[in-house]
N, C-alpha and C. Protein backbone atom coordinates (compact mmCIF):
# COMPACT_ATOMS: atom_id res chain seq x y z
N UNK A 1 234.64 86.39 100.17
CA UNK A 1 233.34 86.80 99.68
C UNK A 1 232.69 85.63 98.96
N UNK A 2 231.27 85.83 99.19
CA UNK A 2 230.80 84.56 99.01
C UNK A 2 229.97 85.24 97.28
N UNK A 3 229.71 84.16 96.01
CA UNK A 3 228.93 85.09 95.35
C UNK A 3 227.28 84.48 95.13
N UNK A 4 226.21 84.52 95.04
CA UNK A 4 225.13 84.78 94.73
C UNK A 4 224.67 84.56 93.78
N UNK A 5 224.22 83.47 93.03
CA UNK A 5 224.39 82.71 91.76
C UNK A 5 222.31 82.90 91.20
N UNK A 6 222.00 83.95 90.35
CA UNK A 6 220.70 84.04 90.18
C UNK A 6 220.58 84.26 88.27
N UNK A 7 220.99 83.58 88.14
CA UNK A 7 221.06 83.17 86.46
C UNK A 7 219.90 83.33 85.47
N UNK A 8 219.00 82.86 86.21
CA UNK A 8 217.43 83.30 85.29
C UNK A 8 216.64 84.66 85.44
N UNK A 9 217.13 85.51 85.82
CA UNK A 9 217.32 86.64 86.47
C UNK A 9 217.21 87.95 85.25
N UNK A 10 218.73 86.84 84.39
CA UNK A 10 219.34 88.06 83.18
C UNK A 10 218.35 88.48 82.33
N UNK A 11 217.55 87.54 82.03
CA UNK A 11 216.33 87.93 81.09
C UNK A 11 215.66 88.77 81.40
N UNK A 12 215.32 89.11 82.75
CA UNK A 12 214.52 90.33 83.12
C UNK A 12 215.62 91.76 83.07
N UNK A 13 216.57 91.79 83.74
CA UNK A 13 217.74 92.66 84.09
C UNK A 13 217.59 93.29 82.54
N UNK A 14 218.25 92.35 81.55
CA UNK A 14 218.57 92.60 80.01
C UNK A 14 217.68 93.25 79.16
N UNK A 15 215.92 93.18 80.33
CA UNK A 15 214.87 93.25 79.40
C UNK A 15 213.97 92.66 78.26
N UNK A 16 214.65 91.05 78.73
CA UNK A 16 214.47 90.27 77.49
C UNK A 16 212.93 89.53 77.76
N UNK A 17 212.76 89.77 79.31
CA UNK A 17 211.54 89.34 79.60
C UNK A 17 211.19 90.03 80.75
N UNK A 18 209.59 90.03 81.24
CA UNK A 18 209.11 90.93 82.03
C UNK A 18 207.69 91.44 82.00
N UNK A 19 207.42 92.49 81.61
CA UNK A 19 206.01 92.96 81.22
C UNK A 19 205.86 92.22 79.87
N UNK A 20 204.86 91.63 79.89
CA UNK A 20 204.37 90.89 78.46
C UNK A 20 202.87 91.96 78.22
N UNK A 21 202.22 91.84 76.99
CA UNK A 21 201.15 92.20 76.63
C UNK A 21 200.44 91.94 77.24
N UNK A 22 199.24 92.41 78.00
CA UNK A 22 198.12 91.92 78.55
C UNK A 22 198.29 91.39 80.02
N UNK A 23 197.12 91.12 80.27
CA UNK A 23 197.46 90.58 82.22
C UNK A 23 197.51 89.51 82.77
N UNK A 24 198.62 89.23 83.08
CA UNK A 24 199.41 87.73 83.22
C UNK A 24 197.97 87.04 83.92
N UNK A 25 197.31 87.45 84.82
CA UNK A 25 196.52 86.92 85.60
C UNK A 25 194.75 86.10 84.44
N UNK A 26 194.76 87.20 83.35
CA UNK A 26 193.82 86.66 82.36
C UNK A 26 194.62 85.83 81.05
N UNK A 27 195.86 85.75 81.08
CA UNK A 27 196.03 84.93 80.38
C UNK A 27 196.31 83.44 80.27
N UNK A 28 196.25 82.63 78.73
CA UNK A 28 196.03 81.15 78.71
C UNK A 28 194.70 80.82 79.98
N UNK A 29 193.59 81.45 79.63
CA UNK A 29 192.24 81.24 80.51
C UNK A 29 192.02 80.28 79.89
N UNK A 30 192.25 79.79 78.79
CA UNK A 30 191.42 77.82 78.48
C UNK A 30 192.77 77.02 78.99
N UNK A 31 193.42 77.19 80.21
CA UNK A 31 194.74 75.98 80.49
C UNK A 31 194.40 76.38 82.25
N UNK A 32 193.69 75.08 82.99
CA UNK A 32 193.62 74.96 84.01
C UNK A 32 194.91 75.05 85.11
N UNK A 33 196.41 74.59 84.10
CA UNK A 33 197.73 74.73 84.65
C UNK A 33 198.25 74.55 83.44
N UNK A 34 199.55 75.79 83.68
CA UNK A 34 200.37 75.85 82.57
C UNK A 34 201.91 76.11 83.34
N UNK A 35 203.03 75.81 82.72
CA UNK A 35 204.25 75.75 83.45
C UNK A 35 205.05 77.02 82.67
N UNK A 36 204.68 77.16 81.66
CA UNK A 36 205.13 78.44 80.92
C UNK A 36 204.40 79.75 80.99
N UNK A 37 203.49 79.48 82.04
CA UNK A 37 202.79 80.84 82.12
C UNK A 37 202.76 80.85 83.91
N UNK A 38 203.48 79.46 84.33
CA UNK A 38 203.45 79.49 86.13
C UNK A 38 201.85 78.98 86.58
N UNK A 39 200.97 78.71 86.05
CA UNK A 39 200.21 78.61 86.48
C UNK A 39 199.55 77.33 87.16
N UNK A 40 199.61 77.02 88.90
CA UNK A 40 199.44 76.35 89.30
C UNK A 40 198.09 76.11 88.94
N UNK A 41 197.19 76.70 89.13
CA UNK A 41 195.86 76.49 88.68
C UNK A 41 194.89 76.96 88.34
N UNK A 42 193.52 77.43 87.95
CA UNK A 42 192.67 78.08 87.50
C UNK A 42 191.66 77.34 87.48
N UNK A 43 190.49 78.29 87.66
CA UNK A 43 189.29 77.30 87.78
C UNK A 43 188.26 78.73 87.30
N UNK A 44 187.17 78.54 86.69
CA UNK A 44 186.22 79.64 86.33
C UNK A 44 185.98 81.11 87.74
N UNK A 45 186.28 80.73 88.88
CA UNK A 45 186.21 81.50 89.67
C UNK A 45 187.77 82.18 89.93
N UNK A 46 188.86 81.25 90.62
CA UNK A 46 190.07 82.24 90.51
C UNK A 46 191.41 81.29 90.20
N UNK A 47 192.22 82.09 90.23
CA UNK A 47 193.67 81.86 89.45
C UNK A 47 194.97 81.40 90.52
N UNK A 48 195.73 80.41 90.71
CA UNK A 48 196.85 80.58 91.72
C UNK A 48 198.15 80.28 90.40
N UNK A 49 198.79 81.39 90.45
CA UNK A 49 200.04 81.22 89.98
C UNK A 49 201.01 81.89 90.57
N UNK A 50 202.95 81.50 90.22
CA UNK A 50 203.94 81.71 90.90
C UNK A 50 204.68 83.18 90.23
N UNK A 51 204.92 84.08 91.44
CA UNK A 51 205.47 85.09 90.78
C UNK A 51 206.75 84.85 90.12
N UNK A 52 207.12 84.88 89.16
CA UNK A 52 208.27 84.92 87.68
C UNK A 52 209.27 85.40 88.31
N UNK A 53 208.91 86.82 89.10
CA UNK A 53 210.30 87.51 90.14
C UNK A 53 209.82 87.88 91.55
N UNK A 54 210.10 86.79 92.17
CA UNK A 54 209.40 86.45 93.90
C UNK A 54 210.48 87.42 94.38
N UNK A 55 209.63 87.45 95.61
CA UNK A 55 210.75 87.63 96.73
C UNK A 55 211.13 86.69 97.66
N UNK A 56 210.85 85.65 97.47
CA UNK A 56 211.62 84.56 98.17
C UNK A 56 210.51 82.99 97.38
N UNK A 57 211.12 82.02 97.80
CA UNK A 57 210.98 80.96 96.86
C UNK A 57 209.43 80.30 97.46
N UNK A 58 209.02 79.96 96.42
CA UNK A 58 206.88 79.64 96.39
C UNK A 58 206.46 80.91 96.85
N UNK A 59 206.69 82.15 95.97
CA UNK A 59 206.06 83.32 96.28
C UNK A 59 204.81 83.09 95.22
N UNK A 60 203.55 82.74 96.08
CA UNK A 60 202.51 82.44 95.17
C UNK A 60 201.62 83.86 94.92
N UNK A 61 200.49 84.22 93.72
CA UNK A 61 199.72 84.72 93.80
C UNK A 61 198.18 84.10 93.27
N UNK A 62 197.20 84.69 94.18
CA UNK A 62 196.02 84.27 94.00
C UNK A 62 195.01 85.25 93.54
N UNK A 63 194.57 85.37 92.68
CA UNK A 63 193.19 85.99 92.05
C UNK A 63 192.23 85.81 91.57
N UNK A 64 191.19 86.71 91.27
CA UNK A 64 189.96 86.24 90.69
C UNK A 64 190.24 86.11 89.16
N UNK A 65 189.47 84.96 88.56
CA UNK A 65 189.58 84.88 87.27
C UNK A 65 189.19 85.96 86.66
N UNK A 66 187.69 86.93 87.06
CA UNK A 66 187.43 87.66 86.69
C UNK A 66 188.56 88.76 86.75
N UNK A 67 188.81 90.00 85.74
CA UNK A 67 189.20 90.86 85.93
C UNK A 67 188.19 92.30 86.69
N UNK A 68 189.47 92.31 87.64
CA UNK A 68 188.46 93.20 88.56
C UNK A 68 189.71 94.12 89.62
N UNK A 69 189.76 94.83 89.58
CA UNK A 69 190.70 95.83 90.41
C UNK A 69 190.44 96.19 92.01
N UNK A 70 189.08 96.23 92.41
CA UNK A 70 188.91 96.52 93.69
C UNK A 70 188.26 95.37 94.50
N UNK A 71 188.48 95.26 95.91
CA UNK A 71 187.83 94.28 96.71
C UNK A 71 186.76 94.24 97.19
N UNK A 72 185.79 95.67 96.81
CA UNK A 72 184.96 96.17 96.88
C UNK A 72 183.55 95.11 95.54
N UNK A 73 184.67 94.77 94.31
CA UNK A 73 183.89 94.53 93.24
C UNK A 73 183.24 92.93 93.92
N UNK A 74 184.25 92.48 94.54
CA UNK A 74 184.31 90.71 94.56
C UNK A 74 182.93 90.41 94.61
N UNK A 75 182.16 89.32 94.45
CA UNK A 75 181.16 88.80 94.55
C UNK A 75 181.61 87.89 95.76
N UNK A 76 180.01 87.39 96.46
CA UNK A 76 180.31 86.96 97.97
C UNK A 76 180.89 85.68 97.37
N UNK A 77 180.69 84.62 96.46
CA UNK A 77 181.24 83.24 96.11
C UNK A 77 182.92 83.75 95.53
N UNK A 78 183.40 84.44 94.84
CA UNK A 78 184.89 85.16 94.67
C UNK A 78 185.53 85.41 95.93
N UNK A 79 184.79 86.26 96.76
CA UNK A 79 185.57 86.51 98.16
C UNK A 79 185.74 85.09 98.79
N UNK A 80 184.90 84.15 99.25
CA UNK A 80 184.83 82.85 99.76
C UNK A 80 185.94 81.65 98.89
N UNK A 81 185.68 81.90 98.16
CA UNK A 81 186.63 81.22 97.29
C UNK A 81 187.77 81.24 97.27
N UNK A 82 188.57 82.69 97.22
CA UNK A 82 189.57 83.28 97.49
C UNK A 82 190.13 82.74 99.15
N UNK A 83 189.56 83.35 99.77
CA UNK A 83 189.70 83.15 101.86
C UNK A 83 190.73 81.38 101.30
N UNK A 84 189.39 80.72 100.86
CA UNK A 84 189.77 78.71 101.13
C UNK A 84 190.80 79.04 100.64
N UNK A 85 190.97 79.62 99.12
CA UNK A 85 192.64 79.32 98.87
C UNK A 85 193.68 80.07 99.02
N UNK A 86 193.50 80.47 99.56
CA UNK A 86 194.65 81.56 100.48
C UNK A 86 195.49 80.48 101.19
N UNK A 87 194.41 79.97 102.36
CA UNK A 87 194.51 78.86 103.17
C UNK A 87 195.15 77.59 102.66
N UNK A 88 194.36 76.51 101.46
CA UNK A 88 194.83 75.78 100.85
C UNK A 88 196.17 75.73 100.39
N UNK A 89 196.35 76.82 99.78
CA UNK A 89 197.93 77.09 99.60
C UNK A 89 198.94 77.43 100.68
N UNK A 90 198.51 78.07 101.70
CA UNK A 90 199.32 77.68 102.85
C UNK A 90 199.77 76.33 103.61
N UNK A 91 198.31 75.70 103.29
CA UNK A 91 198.74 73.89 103.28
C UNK A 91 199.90 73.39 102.38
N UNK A 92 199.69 73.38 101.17
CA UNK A 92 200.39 73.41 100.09
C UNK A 92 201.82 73.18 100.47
N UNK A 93 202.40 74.82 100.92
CA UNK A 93 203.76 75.69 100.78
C UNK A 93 204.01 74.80 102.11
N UNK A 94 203.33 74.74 103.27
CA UNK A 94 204.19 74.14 104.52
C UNK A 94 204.55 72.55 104.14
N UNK A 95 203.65 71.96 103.48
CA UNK A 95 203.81 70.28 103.77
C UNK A 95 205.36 70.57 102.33
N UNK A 96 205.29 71.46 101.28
CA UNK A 96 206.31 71.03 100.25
C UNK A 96 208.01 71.77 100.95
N UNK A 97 207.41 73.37 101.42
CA UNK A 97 208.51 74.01 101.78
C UNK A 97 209.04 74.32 103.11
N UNK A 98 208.29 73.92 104.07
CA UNK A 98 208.60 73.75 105.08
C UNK A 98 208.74 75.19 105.62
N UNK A 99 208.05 76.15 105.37
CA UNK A 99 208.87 77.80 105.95
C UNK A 99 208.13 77.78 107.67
N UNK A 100 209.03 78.96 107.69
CA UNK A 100 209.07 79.48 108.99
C UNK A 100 207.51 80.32 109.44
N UNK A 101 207.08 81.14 108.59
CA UNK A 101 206.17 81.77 108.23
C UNK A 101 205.13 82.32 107.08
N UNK A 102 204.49 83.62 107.25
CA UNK A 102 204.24 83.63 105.73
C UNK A 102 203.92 84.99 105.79
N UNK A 103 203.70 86.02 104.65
CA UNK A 103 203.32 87.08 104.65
C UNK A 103 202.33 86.88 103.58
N UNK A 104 201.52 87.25 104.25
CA UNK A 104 199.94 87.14 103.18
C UNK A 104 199.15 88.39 103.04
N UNK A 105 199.03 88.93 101.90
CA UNK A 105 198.65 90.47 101.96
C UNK A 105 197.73 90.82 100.11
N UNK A 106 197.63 91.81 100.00
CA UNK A 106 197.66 92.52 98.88
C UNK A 106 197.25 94.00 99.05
N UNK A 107 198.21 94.53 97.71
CA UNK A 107 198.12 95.74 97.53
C UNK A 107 196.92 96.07 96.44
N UNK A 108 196.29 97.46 97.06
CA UNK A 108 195.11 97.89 96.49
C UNK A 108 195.64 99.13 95.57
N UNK A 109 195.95 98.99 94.92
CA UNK A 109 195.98 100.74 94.33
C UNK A 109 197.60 100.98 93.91
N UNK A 110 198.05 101.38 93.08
CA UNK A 110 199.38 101.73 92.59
C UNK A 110 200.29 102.12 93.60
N UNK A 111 199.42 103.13 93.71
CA UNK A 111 200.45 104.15 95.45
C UNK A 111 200.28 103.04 96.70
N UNK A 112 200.27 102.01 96.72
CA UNK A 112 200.03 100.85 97.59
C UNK A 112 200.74 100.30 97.00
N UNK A 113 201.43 99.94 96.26
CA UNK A 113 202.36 99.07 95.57
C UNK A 113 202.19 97.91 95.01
N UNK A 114 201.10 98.36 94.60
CA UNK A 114 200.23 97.06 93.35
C UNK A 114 201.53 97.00 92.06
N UNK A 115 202.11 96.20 91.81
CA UNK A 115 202.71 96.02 90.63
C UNK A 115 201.37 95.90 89.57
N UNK A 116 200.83 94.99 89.46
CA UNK A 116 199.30 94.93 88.69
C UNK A 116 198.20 95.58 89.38
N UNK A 117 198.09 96.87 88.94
CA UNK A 117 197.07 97.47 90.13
C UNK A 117 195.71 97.21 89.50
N UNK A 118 195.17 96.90 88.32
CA UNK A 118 194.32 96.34 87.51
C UNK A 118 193.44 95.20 87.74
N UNK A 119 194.19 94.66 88.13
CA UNK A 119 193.84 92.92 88.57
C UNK A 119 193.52 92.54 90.01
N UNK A 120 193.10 92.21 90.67
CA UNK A 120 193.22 92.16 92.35
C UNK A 120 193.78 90.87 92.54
N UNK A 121 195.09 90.97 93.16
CA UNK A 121 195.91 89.66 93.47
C UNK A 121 196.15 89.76 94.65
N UNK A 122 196.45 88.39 95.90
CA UNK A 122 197.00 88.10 96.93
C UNK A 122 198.16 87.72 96.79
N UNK A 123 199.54 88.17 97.54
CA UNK A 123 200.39 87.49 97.19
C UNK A 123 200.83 86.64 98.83
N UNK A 124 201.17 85.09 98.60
CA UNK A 124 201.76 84.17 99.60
C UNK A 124 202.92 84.44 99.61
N UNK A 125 203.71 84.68 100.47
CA UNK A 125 205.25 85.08 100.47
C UNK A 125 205.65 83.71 101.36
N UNK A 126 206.41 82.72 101.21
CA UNK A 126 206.72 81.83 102.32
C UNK A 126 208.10 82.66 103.26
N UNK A 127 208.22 82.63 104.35
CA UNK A 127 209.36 83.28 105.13
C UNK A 127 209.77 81.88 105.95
N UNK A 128 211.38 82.34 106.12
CA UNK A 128 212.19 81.46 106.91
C UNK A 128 213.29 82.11 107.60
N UNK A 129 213.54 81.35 108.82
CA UNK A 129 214.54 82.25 109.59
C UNK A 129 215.65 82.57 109.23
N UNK A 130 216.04 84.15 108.73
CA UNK A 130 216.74 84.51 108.66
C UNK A 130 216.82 84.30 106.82
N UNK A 131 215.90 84.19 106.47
CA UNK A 131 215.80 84.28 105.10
C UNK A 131 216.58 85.32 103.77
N UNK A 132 216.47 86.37 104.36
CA UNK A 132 216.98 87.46 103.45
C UNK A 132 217.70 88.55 104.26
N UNK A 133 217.72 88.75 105.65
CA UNK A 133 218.51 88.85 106.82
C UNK A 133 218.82 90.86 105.84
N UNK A 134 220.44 90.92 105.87
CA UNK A 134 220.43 92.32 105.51
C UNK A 134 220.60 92.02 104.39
N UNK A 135 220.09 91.25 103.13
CA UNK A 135 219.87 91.45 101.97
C UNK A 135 219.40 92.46 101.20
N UNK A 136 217.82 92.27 101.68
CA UNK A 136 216.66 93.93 101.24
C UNK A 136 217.56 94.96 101.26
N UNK A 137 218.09 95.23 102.09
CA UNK A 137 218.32 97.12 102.10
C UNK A 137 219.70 97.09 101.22
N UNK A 138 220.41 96.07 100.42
CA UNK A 138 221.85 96.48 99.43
C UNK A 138 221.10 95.97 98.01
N UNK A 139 220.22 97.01 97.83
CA UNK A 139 219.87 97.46 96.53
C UNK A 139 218.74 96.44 96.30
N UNK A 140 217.55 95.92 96.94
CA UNK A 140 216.82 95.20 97.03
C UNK A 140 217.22 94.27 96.40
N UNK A 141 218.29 93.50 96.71
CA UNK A 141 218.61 92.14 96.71
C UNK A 141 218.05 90.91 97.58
N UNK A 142 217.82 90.06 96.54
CA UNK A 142 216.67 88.68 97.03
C UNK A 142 218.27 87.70 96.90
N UNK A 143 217.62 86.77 97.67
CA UNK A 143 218.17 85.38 97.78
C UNK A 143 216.93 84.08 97.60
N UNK A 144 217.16 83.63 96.46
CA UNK A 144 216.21 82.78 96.03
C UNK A 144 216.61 81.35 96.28
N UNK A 145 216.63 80.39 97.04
CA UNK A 145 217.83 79.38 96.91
C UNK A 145 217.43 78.28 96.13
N UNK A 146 215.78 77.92 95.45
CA UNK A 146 215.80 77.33 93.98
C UNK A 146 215.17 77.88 93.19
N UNK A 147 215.54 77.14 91.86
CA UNK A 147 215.09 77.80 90.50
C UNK A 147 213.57 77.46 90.52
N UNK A 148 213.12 78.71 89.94
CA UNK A 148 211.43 78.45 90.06
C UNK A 148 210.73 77.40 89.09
N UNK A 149 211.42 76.88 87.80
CA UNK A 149 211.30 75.50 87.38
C UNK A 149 210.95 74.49 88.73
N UNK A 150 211.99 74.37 89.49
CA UNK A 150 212.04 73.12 90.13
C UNK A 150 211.03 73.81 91.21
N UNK A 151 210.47 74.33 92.08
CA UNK A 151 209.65 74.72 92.76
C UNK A 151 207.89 74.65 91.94
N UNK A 152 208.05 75.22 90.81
CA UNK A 152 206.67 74.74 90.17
C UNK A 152 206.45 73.18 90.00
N UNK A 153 207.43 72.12 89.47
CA UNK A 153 207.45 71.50 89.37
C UNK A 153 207.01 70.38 90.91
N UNK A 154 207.52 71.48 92.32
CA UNK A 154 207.57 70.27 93.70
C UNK A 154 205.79 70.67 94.05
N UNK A 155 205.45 71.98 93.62
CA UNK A 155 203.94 72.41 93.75
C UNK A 155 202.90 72.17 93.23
N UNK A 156 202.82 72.25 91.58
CA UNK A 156 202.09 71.67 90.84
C UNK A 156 201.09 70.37 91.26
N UNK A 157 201.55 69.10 91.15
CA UNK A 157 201.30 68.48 91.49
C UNK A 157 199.91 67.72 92.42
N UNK A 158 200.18 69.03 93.62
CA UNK A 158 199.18 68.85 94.61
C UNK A 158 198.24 69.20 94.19
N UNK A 159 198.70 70.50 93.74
CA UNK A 159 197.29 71.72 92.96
C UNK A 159 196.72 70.70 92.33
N UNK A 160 197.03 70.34 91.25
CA UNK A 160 196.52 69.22 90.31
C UNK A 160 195.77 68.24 91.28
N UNK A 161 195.68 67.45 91.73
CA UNK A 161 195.50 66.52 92.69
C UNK A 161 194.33 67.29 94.15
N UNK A 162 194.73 67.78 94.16
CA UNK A 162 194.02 68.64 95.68
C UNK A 162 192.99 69.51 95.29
N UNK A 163 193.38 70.27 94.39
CA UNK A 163 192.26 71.36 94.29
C UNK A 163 191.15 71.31 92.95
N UNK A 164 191.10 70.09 92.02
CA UNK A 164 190.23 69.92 91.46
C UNK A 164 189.28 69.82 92.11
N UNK A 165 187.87 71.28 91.49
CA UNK A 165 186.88 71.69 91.65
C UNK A 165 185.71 70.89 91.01
């Protein structure tokens, strides 16, 4: 038996971290990128930061700076804005992570499985062959194979560099 080594993990499991006050997506709004809050970038229109507990490694999310819950609310420059970096970050994730694919989506509404149903987020999932294989179904177990330190750290960068607005 092989074991499964996910160490930064315990803090959530233990409860020691997780839901914080307020909505990860409006917070530190005066820090264009922050590494303690994941945040690849921000700009007055929208937000790209890394989910804390992905389902697989550069699981990015993208939103409007504004707080806004439906896709209905977006303004036509928010929606447009959003589309490019959807895209941009798919540039991003292939030239750093090389995946196989991607699942690009968001959930609208709680009973849709909005974890933040408040906020309207996209999430980038990068996929690779055979990535998580029969993992999912023994108790929704992920296989992450780096620490999201070192993945913000291989991403950052570009954001910084590439997507100054």
């Amino acid at each position: 038996m092989k074991n499964l080594w996910t160490p930064w993990r315990m803090a959530y499991i233990e409860g020691k971290e997780g839901k914080k006050g307020g909505c990860i997506f409006c917070a530190a709004q005066d820090k264009p990128f922050s590494k303690d809050d994941l945040i690849l970038y921000r700009d007055p229109i929208l937000t790209v930061l890394m989910n804390r507990f992905p389902y697989s490694n550069g699981h990015l999310l993208v939103a409007p700076s504004r707080h806004l819950a439906e896709i209905t609310e977006l303004n036509h420059e928010e929606n447009s804005r959003l589309a490019a970096m959807l895209q941009q970050c798919t540039v991003i994730l292939k030239k750093h992570l090389r995946p196989d694919g991607f699942n690009i989506g968001l959930n609208l509404g709680k009973v849709a499985g909005a974890g933040i149903a408040d906020h309207l987020h996209y999430h980038i999932v990068p996929r690779w062959e055979g990535d998580h294989n029969f993992m999912t179904v023994l108790d929704e177990v992920r296989t992450i194979p780096e620490h999201i330190d070192n993945t913000f750290a291989r991403l950052q960068p570009e954001f910084k560099e590439a997507l100054i607005v």
